[in-house]
Protein backbone atom coordinates (compact mmCIF):
# COMPACT_ATOMS: atom_id res chain seq x y z
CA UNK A 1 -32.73 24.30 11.15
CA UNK A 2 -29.19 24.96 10.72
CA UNK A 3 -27.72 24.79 7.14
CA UNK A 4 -25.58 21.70 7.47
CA UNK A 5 -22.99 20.21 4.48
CA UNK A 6 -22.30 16.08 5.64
CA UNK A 7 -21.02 13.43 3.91
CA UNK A 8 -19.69 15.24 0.84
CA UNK A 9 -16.73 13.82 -1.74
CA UNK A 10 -14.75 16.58 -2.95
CA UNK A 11 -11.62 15.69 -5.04
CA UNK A 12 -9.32 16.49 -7.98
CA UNK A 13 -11.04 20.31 -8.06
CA UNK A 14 -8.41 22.80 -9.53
CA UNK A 15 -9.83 25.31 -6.96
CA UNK A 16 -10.89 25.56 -3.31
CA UNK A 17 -13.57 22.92 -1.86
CA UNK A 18 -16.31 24.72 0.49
CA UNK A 19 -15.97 28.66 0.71
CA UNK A 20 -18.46 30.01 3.64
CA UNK A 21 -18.43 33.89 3.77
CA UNK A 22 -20.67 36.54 5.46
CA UNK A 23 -23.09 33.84 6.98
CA UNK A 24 -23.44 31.75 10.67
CA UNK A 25 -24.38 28.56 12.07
CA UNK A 26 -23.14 26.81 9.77
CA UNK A 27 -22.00 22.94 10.01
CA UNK A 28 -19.83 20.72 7.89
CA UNK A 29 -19.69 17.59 9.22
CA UNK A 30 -17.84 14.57 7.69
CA UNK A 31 -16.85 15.82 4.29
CA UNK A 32 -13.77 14.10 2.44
CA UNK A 33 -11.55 16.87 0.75
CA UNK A 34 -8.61 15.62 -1.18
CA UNK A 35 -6.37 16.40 -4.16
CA UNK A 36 -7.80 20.28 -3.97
CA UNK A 37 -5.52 23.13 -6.04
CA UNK A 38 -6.38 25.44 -3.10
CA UNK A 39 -8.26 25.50 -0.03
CA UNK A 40 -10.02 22.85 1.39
CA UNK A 41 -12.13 24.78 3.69
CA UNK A 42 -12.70 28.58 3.61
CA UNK A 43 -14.52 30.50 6.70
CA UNK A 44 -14.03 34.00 5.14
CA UNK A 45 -15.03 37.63 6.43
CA UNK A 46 -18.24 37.33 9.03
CA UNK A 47 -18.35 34.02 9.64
CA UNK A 48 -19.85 33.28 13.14
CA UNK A 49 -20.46 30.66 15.51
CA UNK A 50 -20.22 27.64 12.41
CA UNK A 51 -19.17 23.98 13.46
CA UNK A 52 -15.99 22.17 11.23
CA UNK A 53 -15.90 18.44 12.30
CA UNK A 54 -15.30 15.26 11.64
CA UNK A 55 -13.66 16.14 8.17
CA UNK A 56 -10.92 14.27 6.05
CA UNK A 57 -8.66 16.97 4.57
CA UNK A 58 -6.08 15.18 2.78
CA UNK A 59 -3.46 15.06 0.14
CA UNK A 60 -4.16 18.52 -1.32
CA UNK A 61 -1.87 19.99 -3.65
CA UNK A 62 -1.75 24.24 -3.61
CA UNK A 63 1.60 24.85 -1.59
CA UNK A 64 0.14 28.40 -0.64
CA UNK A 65 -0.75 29.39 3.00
CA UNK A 66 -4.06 30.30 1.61
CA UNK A 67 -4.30 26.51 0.05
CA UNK A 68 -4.20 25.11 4.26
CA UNK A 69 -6.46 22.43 4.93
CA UNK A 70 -8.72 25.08 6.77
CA UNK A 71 -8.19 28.70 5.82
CA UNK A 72 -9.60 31.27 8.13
CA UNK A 73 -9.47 34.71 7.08
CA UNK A 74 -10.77 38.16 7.08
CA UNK A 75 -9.48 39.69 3.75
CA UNK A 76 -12.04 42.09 2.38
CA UNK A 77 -12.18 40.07 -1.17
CA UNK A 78 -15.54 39.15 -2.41
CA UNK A 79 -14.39 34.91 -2.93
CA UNK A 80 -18.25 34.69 -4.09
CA UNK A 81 -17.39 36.49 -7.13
CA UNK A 82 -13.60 35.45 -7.35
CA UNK A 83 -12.24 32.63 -5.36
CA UNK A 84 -8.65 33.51 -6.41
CA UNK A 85 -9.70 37.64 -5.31
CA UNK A 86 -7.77 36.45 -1.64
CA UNK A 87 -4.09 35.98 -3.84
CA UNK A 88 -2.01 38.82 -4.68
CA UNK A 89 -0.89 39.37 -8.23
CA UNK A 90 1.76 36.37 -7.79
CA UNK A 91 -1.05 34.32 -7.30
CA UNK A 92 0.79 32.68 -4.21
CA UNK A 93 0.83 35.34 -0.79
CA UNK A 94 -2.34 37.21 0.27
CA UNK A 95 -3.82 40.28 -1.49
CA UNK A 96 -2.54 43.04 0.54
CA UNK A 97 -5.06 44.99 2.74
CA UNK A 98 -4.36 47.30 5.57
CA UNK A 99 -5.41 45.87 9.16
CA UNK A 100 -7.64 48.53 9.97
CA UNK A 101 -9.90 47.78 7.07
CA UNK A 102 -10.05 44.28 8.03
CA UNK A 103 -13.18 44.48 10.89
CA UNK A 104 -15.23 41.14 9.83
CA UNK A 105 -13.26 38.50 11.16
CA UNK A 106 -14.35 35.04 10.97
CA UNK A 107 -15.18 34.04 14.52
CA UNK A 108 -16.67 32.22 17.52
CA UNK A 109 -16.14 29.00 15.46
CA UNK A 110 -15.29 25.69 16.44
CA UNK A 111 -13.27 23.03 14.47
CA UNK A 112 -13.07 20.14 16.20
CA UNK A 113 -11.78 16.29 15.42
CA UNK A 114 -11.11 16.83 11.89
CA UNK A 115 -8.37 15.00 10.05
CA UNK A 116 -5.72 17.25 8.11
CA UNK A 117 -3.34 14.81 6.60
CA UNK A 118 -0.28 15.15 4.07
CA UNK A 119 -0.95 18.43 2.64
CA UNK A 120 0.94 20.45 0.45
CA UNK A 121 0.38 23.63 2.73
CA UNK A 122 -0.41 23.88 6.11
CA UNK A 123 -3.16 22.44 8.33
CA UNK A 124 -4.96 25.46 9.67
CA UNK A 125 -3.67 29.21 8.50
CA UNK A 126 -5.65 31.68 10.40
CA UNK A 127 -5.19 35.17 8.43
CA UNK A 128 -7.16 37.31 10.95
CA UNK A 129 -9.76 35.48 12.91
CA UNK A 130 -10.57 35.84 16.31
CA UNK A 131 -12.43 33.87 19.10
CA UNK A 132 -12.30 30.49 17.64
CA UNK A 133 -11.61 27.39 19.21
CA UNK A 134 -9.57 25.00 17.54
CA UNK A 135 -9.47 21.83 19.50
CA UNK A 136 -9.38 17.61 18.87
CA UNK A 137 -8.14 17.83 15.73
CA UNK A 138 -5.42 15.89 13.74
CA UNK A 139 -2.88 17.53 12.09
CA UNK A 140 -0.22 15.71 10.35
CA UNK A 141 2.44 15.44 7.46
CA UNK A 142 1.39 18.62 6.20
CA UNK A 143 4.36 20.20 4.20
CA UNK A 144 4.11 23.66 5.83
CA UNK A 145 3.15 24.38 9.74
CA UNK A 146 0.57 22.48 11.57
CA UNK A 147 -1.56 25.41 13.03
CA UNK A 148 -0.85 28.98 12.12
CA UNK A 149 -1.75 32.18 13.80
CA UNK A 150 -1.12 34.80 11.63
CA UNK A 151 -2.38 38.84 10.27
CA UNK A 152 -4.09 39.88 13.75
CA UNK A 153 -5.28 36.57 15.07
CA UNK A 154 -6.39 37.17 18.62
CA UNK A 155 -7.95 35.36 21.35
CA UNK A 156 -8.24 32.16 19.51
CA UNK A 157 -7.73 29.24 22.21
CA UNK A 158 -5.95 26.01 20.59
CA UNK A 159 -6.11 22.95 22.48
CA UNK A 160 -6.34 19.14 22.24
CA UNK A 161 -4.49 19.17 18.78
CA UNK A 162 -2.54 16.25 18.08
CA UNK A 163 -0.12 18.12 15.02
CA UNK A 164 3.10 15.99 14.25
CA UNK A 165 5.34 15.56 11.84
CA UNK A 166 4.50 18.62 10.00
CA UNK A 167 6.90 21.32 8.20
CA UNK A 168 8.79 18.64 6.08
CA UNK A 169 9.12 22.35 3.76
CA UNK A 170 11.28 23.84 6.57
CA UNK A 171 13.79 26.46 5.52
CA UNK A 172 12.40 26.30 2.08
CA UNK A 173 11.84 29.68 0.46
CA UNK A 174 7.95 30.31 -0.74
């Protein structure tokens, strides 16, 4: 049986919600996140062919690209050890890595017809993952972008989004 998270409350947590590294078929499914520091959702170095849907990502507060609603990325931190190991010593932008070290991206995912409302960073931030598909999803009032491709994110195929009214931080410095 595939390891599968539903239903859960998260709120209020002065850290990230659900961190999933080095491990596949996962499935979180219908999970409320809201008032988080950082993250909501974390697929981190190695994670394959796991299912994000159906989740309520809402009204978090970290203002970080790495606080996003979903964070995909393939630093080589250990976040089992140190959730914060993924922020640089300003504790806001990434740790800095070289690309070429970077060869577990999180991929072959799918998040589909989640909910990523009124955050304080973006939606999605994709630092580095390849082959996902991002599709059906709601993406809206977040202060930074709606979707964002960033660090070496290839092949990843976007579709179906509805993202509005996102960005209200425009021009803003970080």
């Amino acid at each position: 049986a595939l390891p599968i998270l539903s239903g859960a409350i998260l709120h209020d947590l002065g850290g990230s919600g659900i961190v999933i590294t080095r491990s596949s078929q996962i499935v979180i499914r219908r999970c409320h996140l809201t008032g988080l520091k950082y993250a909501g959702v974390i697929l981190h170095r190695g994670v394959t062919d796991s299912l994000i849907e159906e989740n309520r990502i809402e009204n978090n507060i970290g203002t970080s690209d790495l606080s996003a609603a979903i964070l995909l990325t393939d630093r080589e931190v250990d976040l089992a050890s140190d959730p914060r190991a993924i922020f640089g010593l300003d504790s806001y932008h990434v740790v800095p890595q070289p690309v070429e070290i970077r060869n577990r991206p999180p991929s072959g995912n799918l998040i589909r017809a989640n909910e990523l409302l009124h955050n304080q960073a973006p939606g999605i931030y994709s630092d580095g993952a390849a082959r996902n598909v991002i599709a059906s999803n709601l993406i809206a009032g977040n202060a930074k972008e709606g979707i964002s491709l960033n660090a070496a994110s290839v092949a990843n195929m976007v579709a179906g989004n509805s993202i509005r009214q996102n960005g209200s931080r425009w021009g803003e410095p970080d």
